[in-house]
PDB file of N, CA and C in Angstrom:
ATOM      1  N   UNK A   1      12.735   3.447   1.456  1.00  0.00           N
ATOM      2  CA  UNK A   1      11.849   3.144   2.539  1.00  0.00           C
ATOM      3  C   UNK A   1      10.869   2.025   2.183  1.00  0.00           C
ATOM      4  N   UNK A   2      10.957   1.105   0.890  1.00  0.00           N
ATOM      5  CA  UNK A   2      10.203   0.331   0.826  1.00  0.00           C
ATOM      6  C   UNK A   2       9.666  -0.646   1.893  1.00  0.00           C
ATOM      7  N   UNK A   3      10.962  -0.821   2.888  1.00  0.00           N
ATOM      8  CA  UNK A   3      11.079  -1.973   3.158  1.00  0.00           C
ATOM      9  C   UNK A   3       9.915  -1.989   4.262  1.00  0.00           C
ATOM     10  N   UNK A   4       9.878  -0.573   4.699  1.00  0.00           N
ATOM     11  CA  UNK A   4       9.388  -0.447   6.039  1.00  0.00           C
ATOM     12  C   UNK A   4       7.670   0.130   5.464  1.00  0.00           C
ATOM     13  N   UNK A   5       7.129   0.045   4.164  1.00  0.00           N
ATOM     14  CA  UNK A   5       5.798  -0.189   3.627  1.00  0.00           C
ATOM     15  C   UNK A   5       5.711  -1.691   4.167  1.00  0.00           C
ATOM     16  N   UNK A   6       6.532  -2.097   3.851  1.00  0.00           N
ATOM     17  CA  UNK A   6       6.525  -4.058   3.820  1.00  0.00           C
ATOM     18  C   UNK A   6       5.909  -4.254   4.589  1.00  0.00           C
ATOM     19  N   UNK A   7       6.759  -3.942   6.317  1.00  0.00           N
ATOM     20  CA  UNK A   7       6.794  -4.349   7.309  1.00  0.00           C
ATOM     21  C   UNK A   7       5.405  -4.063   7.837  1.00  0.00           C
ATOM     22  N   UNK A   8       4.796  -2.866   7.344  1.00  0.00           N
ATOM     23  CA  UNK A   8       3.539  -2.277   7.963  1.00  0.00           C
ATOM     24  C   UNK A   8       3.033  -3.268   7.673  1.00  0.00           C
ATOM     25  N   UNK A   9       2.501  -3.446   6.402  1.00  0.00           N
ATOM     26  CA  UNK A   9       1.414  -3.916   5.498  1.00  0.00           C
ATOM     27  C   UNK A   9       1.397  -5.697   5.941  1.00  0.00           C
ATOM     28  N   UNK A  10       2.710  -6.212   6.179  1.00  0.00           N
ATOM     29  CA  UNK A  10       2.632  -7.728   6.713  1.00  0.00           C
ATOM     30  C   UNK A  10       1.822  -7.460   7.726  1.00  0.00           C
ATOM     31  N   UNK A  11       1.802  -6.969   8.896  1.00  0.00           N
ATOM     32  CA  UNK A  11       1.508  -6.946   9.916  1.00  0.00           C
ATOM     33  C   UNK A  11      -0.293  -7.077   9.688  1.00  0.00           C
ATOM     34  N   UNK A  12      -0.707  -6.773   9.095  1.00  0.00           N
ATOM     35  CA  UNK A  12      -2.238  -6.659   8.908  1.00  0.00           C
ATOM     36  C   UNK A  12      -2.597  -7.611   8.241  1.00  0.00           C
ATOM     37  N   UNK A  13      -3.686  -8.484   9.060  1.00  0.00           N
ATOM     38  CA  UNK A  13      -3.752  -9.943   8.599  1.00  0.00           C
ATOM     39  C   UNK A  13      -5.005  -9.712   7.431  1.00  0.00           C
ATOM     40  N   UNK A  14      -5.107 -10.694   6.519  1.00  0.00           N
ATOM     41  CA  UNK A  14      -6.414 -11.046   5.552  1.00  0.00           C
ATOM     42  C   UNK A  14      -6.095  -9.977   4.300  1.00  0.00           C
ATOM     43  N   UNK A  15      -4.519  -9.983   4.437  1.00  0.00           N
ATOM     44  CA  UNK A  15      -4.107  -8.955   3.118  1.00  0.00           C
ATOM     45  C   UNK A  15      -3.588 -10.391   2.027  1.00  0.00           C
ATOM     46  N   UNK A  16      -3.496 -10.799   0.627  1.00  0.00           N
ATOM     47  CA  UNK A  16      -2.964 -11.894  -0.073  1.00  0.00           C
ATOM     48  C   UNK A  16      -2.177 -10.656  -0.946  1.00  0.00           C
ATOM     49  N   UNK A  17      -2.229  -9.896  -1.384  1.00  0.00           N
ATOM     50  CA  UNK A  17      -1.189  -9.301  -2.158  1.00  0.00           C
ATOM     51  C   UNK A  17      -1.479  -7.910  -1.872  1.00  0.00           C
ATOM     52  N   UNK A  18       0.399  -6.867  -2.074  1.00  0.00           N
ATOM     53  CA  UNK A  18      -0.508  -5.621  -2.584  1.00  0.00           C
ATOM     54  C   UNK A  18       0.521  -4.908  -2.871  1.00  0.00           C
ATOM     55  N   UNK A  19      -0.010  -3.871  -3.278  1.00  0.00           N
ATOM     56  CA  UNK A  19       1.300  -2.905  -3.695  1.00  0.00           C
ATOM     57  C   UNK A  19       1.314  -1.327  -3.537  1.00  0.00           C
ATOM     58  N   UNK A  20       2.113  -0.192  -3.306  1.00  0.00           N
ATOM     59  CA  UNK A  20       2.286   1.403  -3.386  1.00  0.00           C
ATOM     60  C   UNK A  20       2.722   1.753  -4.213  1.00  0.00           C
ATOM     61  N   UNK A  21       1.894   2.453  -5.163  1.00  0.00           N
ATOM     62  CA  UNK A  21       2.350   3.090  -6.005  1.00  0.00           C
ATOM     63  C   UNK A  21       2.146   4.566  -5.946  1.00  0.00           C
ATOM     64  N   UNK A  22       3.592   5.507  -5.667  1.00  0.00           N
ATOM     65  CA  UNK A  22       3.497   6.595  -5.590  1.00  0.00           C
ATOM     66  C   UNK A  22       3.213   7.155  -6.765  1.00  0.00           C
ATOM     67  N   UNK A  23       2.124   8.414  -7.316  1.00  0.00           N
ATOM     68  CA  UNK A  23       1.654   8.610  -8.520  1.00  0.00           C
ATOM     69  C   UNK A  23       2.329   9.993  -8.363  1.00  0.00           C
ATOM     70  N   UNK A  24       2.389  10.762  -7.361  1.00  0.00           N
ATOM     71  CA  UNK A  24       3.315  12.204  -7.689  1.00  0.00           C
ATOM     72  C   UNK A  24       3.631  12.258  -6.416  1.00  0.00           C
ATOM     73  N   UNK A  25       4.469  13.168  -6.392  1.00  0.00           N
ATOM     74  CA  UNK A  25       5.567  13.206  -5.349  1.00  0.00           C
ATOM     75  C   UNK A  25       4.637  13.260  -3.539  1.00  0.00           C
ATOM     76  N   UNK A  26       3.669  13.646  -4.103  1.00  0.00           N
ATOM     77  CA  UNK A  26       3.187  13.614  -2.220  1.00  0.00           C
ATOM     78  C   UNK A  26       1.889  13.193  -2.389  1.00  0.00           C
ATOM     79  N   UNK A  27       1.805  12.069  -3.304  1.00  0.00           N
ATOM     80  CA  UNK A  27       0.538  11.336  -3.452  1.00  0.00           C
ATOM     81  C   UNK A  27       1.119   9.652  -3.090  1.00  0.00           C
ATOM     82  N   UNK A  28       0.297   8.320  -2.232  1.00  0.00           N
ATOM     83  CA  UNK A  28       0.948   6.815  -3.269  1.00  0.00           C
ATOM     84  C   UNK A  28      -0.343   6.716  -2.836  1.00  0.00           C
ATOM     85  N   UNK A  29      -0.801   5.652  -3.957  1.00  0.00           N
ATOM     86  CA  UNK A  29      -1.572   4.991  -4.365  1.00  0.00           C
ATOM     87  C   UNK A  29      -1.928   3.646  -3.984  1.00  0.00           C
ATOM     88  N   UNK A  30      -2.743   2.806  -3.167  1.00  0.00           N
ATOM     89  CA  UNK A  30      -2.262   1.981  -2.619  1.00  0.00           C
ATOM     90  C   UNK A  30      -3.564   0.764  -3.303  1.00  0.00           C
ATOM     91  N   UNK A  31      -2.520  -0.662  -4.038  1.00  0.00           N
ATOM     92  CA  UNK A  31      -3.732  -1.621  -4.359  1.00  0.00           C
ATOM     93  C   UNK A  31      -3.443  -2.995  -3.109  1.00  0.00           C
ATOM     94  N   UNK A  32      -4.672  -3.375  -3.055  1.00  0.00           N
ATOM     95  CA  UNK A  32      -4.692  -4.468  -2.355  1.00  0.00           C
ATOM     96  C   UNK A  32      -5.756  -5.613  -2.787  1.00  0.00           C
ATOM     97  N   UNK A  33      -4.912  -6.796  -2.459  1.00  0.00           N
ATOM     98  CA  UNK A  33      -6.119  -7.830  -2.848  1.00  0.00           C
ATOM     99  C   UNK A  33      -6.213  -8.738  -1.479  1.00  0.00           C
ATOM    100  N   UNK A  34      -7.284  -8.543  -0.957  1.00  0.00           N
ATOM    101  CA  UNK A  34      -7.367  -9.176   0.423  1.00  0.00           C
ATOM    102  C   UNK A  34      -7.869 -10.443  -0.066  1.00  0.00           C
ATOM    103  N   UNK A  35      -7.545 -11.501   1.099  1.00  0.00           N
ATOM    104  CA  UNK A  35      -7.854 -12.921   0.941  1.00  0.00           C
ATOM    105  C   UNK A  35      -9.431 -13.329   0.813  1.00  0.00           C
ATOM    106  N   UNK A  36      -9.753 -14.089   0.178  1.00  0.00           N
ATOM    107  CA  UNK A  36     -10.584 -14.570   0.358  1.00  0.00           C
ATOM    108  C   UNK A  36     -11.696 -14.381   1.721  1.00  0.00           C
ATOM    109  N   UNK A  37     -12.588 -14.260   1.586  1.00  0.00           N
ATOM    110  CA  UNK A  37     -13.671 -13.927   3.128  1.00  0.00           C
ATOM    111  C   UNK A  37     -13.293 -12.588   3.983  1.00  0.00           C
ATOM    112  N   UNK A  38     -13.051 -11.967   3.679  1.00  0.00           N
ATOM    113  CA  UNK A  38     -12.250 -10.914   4.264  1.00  0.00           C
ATOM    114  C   UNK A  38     -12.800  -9.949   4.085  1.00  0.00           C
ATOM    115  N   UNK A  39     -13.035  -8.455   5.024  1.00  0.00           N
ATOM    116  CA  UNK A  39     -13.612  -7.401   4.705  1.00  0.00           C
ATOM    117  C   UNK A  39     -13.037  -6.336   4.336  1.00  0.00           C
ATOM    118  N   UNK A  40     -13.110  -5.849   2.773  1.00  0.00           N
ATOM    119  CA  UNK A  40     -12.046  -4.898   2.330  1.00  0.00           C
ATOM    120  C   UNK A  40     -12.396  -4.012   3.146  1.00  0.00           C
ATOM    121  N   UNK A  41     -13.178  -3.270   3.555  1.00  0.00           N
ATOM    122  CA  UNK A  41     -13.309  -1.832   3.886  1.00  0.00           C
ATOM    123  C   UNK A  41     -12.423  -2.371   5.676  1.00  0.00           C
ATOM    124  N   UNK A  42     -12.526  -3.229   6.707  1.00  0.00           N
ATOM    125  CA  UNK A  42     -11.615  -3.027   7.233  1.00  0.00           C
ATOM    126  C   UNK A  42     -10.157  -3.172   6.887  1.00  0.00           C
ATOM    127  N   UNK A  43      -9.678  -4.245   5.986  1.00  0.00           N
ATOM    128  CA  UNK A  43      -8.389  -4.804   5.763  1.00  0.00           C
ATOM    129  C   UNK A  43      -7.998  -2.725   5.512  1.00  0.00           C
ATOM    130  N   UNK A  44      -8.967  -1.958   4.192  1.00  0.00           N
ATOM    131  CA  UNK A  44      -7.993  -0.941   3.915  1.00  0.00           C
ATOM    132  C   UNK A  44      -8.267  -0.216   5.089  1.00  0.00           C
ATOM    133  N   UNK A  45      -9.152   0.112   6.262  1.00  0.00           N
ATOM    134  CA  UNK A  45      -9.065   0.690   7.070  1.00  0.00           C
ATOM    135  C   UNK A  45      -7.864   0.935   8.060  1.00  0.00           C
ATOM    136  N   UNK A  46      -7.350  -0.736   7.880  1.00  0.00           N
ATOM    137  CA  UNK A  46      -5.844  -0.500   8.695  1.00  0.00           C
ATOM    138  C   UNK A  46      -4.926  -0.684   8.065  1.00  0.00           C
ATOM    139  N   UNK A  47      -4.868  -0.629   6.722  1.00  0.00           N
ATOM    140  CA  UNK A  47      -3.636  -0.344   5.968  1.00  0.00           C
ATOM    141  C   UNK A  47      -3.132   1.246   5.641  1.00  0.00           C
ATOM    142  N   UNK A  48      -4.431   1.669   5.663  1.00  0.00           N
ATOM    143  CA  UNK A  48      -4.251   3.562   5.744  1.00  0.00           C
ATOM    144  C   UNK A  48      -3.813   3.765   6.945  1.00  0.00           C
ATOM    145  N   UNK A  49      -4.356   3.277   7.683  1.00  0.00           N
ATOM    146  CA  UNK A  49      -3.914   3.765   9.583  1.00  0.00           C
ATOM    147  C   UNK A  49      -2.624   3.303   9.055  1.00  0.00           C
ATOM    148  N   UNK A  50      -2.049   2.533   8.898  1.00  0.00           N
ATOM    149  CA  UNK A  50      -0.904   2.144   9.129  1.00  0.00           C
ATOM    150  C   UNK A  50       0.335   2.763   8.420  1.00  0.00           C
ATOM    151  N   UNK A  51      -0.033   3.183   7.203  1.00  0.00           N
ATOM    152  CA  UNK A  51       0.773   3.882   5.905  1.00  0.00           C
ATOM    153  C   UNK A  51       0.833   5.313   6.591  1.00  0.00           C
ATOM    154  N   UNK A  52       0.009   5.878   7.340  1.00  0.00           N
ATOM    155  CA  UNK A  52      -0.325   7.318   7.575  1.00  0.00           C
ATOM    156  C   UNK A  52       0.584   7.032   9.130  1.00  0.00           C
ATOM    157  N   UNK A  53       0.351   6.241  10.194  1.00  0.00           N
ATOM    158  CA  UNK A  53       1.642   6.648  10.870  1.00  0.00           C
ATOM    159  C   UNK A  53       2.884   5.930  10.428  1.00  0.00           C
ATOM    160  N   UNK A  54       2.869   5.419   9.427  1.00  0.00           N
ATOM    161  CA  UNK A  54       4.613   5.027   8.813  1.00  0.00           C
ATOM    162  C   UNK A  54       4.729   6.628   8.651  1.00  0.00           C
ATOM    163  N   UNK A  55       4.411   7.085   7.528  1.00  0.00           N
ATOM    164  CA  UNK A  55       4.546   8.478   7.047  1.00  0.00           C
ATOM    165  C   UNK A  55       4.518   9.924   8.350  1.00  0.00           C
ATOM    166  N   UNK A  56       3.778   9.625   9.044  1.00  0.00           N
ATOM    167  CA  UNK A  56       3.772  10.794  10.193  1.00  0.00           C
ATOM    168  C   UNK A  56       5.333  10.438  10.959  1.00  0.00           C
ATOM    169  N   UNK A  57       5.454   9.026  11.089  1.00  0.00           N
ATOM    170  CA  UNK A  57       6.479   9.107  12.145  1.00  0.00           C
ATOM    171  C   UNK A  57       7.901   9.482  11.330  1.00  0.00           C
ATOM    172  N   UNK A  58       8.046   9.615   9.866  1.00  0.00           N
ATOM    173  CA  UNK A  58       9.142   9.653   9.112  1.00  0.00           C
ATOM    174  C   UNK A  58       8.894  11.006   8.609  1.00  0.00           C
ATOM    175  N   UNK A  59       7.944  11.751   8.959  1.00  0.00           N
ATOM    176  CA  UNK A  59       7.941  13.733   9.240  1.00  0.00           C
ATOM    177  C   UNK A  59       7.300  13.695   7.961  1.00  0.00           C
ATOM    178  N   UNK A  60       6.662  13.114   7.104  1.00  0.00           N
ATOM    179  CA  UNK A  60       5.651  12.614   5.805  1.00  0.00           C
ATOM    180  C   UNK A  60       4.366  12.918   5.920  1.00  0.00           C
ATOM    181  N   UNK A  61       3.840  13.413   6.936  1.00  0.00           N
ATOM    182  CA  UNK A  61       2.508  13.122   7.046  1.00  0.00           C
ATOM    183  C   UNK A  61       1.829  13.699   6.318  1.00  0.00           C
ATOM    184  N   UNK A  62       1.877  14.959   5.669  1.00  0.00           N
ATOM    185  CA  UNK A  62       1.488  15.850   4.810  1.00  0.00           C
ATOM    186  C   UNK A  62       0.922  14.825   2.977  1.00  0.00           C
ATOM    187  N   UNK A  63       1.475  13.467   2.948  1.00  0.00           N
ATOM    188  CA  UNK A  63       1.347  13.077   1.807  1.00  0.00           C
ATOM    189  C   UNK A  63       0.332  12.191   2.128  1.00  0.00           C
ATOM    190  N   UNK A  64      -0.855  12.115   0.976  1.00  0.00           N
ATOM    191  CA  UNK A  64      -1.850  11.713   0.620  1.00  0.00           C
ATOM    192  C   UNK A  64      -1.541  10.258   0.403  1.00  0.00           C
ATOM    193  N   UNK A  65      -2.928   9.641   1.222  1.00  0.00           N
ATOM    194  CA  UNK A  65      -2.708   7.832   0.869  1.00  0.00           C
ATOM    195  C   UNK A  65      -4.152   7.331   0.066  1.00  0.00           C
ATOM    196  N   UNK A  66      -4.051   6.961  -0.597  1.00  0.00           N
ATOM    197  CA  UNK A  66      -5.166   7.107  -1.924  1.00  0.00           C
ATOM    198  C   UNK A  66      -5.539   5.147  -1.845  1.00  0.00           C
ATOM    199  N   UNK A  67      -6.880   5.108  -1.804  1.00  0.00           N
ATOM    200  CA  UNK A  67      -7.365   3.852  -2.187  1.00  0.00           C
ATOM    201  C   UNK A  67      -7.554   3.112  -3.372  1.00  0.00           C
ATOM    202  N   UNK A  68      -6.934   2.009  -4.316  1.00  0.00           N
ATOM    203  CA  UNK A  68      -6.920   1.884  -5.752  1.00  0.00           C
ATOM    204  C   UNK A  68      -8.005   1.275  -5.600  1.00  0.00           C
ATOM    205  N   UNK A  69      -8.450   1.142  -6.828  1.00  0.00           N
ATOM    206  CA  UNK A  69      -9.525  -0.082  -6.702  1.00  0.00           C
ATOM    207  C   UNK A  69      -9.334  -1.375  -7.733  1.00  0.00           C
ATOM    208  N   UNK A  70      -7.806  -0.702  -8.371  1.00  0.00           N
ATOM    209  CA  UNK A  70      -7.712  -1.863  -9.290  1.00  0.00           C
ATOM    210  C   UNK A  70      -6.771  -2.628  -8.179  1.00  0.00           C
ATOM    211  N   UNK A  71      -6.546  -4.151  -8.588  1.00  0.00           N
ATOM    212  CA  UNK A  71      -5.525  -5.030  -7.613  1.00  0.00           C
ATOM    213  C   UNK A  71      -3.804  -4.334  -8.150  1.00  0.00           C
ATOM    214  N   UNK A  72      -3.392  -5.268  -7.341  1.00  0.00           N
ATOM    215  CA  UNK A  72      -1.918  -5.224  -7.642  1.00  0.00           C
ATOM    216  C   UNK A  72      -1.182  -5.650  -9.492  1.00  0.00           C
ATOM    217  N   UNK A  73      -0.616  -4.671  -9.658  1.00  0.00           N
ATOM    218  CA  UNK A  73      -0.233  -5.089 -10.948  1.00  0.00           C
ATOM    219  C   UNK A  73       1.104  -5.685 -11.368  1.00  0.00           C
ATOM    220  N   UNK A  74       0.883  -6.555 -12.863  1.00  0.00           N
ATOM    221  CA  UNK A  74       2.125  -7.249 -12.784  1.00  0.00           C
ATOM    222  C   UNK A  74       3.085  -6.600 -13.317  1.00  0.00           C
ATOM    223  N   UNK A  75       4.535  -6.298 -13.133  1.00  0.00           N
ATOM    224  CA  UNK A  75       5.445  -6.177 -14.083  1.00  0.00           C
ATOM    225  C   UNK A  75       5.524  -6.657 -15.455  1.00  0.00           C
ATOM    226  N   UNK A  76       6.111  -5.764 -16.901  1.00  0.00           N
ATOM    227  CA  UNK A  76       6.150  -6.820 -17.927  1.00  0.00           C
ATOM    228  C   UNK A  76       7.173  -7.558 -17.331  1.00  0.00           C
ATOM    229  N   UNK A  77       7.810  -7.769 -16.827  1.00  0.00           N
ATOM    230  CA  UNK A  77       8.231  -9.106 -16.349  1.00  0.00           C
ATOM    231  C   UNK A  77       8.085 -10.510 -15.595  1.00  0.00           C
ATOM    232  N   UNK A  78       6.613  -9.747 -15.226  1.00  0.00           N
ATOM    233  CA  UNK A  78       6.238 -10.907 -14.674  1.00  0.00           C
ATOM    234  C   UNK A  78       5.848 -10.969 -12.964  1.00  0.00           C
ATOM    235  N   UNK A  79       6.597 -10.025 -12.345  1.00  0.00           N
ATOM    236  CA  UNK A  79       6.869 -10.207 -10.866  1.00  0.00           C
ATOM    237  C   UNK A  79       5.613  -9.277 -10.337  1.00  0.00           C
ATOM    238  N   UNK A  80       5.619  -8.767  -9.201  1.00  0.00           N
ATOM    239  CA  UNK A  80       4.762  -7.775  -8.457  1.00  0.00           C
ATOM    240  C   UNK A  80       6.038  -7.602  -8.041  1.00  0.00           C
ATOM    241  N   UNK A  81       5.845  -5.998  -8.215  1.00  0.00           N
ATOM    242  CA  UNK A  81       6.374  -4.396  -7.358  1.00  0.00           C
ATOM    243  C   UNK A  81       5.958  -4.304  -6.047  1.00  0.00           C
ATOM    244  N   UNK A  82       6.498  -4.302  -4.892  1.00  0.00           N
ATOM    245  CA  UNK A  82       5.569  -4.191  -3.892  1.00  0.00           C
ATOM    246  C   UNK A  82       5.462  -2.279  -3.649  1.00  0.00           C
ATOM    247  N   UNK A  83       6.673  -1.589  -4.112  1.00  0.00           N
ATOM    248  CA  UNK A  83       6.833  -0.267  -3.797  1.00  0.00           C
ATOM    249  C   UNK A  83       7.126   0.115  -5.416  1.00  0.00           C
ATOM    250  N   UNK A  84       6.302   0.675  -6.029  1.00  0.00           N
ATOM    251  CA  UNK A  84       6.804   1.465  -7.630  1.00  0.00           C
ATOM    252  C   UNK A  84       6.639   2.589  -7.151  1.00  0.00           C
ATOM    253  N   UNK A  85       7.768   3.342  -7.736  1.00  0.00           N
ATOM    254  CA  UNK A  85       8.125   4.650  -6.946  1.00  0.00           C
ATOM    255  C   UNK A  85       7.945   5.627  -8.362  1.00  0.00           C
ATOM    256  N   UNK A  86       7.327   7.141  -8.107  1.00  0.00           N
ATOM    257  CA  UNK A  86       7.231   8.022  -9.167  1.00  0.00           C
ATOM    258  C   UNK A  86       8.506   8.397  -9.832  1.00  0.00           C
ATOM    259  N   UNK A  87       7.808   8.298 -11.068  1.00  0.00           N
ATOM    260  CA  UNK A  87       9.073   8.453 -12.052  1.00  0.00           C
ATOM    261  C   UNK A  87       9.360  10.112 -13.138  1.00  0.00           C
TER     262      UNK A  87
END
């Protein structure tokens, strides 16, 4: 279901990077680095709205959407994860 985190999260403007990281099975974790001039507390205001009806409408709703406060992190390889899934 990454794809359709994607799709949410494009949709919400004054976002520059971000990523879900699910930390246990009915927890994800969500980092964001909003653009420049931008107001985090709305940008995450509608990225939760938005993660919470992705998840309600896919019968999920029961799982916790958690605010990071660190940014998006890199792979040792180099790239950004947009979805790291619990392992």
């Amino acid at each position: 279901m990454p794809m359709a985190f994607e799709t949410v999260i494009e949709c919400i403007p004054d976002i520059d990077l971000f990523q879900i990281v699910q930390t246990t099975p009915t927890t994800v974790r969500v980092r964001i680095r909003p653009t420049t001039g931008a107001d985090p507390h709305r940008v995450w205001s509608s990225v939760r709205a938005g993660i919470a009806g992705l998840l309600t409408a896919h019968q999920v709703g029961h799982v916790t959407v958690e605010r990071a406060h660190e940014p998006p992190q890199q792979s040792p390889g180099g790239k950004y994860r947009v979805v790291i899934p619990f392992s």
